[in-house]
N, C-alpha and C. Protein backbone atom coordinates (compact mmCIF):
# COMPACT_ATOMS: atom_id res chain seq x y z
N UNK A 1 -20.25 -3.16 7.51
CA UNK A 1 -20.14 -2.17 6.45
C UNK A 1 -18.81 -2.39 5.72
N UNK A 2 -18.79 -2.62 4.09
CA UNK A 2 -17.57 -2.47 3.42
C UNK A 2 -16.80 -1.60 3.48
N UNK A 3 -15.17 -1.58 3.75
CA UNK A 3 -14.19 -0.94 3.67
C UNK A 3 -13.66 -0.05 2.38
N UNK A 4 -14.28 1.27 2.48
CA UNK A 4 -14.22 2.05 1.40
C UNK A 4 -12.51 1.79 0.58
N UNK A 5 -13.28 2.06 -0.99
CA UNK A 5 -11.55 1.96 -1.68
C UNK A 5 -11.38 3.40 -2.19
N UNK A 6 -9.84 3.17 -2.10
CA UNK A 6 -9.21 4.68 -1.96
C UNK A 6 -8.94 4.88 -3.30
N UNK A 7 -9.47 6.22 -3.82
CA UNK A 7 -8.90 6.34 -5.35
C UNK A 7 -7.66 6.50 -5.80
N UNK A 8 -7.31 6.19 -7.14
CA UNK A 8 -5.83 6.08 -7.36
C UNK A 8 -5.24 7.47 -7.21
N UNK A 9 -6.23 8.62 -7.25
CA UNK A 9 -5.65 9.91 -7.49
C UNK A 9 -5.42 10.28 -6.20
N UNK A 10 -5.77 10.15 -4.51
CA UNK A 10 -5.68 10.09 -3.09
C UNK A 10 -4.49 9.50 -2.89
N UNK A 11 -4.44 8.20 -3.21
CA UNK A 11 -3.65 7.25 -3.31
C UNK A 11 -2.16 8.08 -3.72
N UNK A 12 -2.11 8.51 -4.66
CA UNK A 12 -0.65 9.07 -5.52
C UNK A 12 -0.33 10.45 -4.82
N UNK A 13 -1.42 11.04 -3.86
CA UNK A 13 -1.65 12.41 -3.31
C UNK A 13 -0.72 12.52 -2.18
N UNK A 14 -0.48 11.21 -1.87
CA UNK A 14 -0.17 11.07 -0.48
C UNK A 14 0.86 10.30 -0.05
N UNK A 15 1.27 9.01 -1.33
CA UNK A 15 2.48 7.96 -1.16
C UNK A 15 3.19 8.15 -2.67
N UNK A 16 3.95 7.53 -2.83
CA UNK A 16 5.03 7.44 -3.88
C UNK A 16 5.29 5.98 -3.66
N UNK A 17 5.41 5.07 -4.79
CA UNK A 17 5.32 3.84 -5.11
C UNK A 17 6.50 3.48 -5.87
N UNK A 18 7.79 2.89 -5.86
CA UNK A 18 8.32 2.13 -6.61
C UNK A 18 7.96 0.63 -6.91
N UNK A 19 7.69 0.62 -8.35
CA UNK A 19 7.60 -1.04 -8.81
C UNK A 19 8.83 -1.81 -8.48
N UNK A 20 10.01 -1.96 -8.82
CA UNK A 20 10.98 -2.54 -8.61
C UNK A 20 10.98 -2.81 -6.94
N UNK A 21 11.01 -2.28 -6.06
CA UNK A 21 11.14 -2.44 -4.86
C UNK A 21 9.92 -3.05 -4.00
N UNK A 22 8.80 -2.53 -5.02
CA UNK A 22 7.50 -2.88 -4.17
C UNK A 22 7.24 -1.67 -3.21
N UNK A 23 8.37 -0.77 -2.51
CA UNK A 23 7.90 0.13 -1.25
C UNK A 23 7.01 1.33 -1.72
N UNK A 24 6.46 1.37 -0.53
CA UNK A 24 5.63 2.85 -0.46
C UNK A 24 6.43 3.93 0.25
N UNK A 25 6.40 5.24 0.15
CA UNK A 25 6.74 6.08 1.04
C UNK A 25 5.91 7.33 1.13
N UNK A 26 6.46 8.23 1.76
CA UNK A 26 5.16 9.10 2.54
C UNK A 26 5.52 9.79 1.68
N UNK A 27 4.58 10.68 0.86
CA UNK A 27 4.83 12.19 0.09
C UNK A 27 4.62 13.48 1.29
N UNK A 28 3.75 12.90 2.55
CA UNK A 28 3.11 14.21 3.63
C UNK A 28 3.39 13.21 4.67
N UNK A 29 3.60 14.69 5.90
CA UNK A 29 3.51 14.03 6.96
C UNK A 29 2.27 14.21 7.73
N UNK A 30 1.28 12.81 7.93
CA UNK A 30 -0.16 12.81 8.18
C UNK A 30 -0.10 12.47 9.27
N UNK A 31 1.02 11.87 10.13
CA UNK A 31 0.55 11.66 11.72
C UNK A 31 2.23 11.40 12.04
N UNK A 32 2.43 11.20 13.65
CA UNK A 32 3.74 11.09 13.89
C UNK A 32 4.24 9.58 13.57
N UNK A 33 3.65 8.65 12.73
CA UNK A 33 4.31 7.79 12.16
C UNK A 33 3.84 7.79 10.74
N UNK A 34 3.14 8.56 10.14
CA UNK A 34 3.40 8.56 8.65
C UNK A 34 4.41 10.34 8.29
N UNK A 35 5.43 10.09 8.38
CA UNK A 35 6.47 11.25 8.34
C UNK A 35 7.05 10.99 6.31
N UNK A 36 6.71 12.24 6.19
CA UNK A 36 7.06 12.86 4.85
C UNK A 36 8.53 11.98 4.59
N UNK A 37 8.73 11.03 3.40
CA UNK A 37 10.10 10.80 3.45
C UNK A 37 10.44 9.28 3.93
N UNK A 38 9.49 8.98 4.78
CA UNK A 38 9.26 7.64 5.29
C UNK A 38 8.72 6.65 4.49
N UNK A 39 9.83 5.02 5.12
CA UNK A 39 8.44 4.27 3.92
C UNK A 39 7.31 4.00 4.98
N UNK A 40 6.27 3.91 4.35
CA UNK A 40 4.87 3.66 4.98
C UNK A 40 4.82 2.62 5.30
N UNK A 41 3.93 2.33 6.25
CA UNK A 41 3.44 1.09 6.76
C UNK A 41 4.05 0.25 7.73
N UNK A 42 3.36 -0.76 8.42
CA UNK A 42 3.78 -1.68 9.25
C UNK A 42 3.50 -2.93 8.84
N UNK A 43 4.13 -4.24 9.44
CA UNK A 43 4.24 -5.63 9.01
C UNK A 43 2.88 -5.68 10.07
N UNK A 44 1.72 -6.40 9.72
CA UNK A 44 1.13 -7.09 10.53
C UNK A 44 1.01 -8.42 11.14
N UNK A 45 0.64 -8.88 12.25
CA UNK A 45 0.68 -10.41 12.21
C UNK A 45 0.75 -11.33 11.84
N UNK A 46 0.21 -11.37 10.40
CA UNK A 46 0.51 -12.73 8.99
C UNK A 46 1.50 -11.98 8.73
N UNK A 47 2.22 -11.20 8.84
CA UNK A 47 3.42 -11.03 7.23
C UNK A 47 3.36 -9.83 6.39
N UNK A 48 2.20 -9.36 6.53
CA UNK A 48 1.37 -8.46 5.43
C UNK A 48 1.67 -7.33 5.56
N UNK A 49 2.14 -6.38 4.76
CA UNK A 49 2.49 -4.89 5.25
C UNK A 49 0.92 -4.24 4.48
N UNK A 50 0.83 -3.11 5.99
CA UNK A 50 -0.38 -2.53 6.04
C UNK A 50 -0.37 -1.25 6.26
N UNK A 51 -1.02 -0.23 5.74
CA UNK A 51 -0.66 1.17 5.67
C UNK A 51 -2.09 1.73 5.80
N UNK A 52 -2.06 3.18 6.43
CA UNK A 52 -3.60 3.55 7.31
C UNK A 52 -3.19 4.84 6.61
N UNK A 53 -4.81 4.94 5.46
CA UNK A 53 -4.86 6.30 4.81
C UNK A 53 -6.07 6.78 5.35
N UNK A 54 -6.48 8.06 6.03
CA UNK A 54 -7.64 8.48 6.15
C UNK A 54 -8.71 7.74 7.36
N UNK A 55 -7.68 6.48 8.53
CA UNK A 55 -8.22 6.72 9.51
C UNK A 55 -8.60 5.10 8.68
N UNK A 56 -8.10 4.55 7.23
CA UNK A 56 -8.67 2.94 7.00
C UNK A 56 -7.15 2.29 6.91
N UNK A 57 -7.27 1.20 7.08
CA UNK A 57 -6.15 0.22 6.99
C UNK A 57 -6.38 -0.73 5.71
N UNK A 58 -5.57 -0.77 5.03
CA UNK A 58 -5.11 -1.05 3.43
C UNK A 58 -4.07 -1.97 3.62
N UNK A 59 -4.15 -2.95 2.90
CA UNK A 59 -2.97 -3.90 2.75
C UNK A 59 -2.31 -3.66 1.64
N UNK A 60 -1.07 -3.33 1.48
CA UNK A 60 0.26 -2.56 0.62
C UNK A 60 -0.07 -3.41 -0.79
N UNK A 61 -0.18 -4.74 -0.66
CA UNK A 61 -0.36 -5.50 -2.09
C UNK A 61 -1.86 -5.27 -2.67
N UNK A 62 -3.01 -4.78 -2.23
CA UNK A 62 -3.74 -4.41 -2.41
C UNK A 62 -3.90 -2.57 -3.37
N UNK A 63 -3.08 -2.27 -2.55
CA UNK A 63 -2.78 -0.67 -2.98
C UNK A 63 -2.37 -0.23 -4.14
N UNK A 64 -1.01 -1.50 -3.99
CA UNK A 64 -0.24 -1.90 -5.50
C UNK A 64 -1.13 -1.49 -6.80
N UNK A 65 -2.48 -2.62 -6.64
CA UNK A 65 -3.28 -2.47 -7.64
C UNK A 65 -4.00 -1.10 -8.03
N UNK A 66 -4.28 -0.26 -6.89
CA UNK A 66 -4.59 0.74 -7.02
C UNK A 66 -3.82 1.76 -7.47
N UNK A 67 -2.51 1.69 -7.23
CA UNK A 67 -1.71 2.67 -7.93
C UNK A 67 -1.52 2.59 -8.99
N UNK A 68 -1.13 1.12 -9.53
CA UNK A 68 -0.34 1.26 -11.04
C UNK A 68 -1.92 1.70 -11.65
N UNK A 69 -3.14 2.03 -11.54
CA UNK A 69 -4.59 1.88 -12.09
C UNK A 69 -4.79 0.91 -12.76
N UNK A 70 -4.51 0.10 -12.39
CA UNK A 70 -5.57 -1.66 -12.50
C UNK A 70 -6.45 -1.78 -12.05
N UNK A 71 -7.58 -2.53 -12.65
CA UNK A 71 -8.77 -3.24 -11.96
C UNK A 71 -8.18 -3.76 -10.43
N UNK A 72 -8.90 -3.58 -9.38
CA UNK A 72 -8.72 -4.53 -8.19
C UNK A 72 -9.50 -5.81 -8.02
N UNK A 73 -8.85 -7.48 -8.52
CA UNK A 73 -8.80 -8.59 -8.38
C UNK A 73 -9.69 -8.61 -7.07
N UNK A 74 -11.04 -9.78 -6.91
CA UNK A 74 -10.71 -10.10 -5.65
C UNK A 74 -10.02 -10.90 -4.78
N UNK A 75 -8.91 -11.27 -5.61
CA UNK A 75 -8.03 -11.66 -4.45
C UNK A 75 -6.97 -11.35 -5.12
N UNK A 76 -5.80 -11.21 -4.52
CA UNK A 76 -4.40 -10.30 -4.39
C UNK A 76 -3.61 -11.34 -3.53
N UNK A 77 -2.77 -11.72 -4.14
CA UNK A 77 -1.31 -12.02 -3.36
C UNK A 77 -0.44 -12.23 -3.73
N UNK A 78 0.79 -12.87 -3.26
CA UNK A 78 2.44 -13.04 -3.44
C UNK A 78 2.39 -13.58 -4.62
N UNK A 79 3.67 -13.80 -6.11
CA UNK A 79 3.53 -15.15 -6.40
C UNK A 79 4.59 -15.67 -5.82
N UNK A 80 5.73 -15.06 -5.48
CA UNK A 80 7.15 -16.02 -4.35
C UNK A 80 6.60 -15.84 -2.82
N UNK A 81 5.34 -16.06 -2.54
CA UNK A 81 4.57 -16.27 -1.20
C UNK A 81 5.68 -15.24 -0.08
N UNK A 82 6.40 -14.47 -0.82
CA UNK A 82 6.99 -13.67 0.22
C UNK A 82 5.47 -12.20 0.82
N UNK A 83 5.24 -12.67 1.63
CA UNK A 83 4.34 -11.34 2.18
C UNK A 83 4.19 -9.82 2.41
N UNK A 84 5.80 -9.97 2.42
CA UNK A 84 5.95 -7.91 2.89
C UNK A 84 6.57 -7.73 1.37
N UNK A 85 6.85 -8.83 -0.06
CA UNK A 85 7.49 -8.43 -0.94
C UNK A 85 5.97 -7.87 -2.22
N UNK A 86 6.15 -6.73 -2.27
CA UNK A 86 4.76 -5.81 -2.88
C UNK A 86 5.16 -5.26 -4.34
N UNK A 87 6.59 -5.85 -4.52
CA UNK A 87 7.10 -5.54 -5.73
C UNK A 87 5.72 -5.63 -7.22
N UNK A 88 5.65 -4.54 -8.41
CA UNK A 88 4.77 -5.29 -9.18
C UNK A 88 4.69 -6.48 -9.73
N UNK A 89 6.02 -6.62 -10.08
CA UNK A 89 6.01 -8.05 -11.15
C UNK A 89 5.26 -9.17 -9.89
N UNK A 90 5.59 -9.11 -8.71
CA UNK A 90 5.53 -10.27 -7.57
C UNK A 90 3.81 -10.12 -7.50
């Protein structure tokens, strides 16, 4: 079964996004590691920072697209192949 996509308006409900930095952070605190104030997410095994909204796991450069409200590409990645860097311009 496909991995539901999260709308941009959920999406903005719940994180706060700087372009320049690329980070996410928590707007609520939804579990004892997504704390209000916090940046979101964890590095996973490739490199990839990954953030769990609603019980799904989302990859941060993926999200990107969803926040600024862009079409979502099917494929998404670095262009300085840095992995945890989610900045927009990158």
């Amino acid at each position: 079964m496909p991995k539901p996509i999260i709308t941009q308006e959920r999406l903005k409900e719940i994180l706060h996004y700087d372009p320049e930095t690329g980070i996410f952070t928590n707007k609520t605190t939804r579990s004892w590691k997504s704390v209000q104030g916090k940046i979101a997410g964890t590095v996973n095994k490739l490199g990839y920072i990954q953030i769990e909204i609603d019980c799904v796991i989302y990859l941060a450069h993926r999200l990107v697209y969803i926040y600024m409200g862009c079409e979502l590409p099917c494929y998404v990645d670095h262009i300085n192949q840095r992995k945890a860097d989610n900045a927009w311009l990158n």
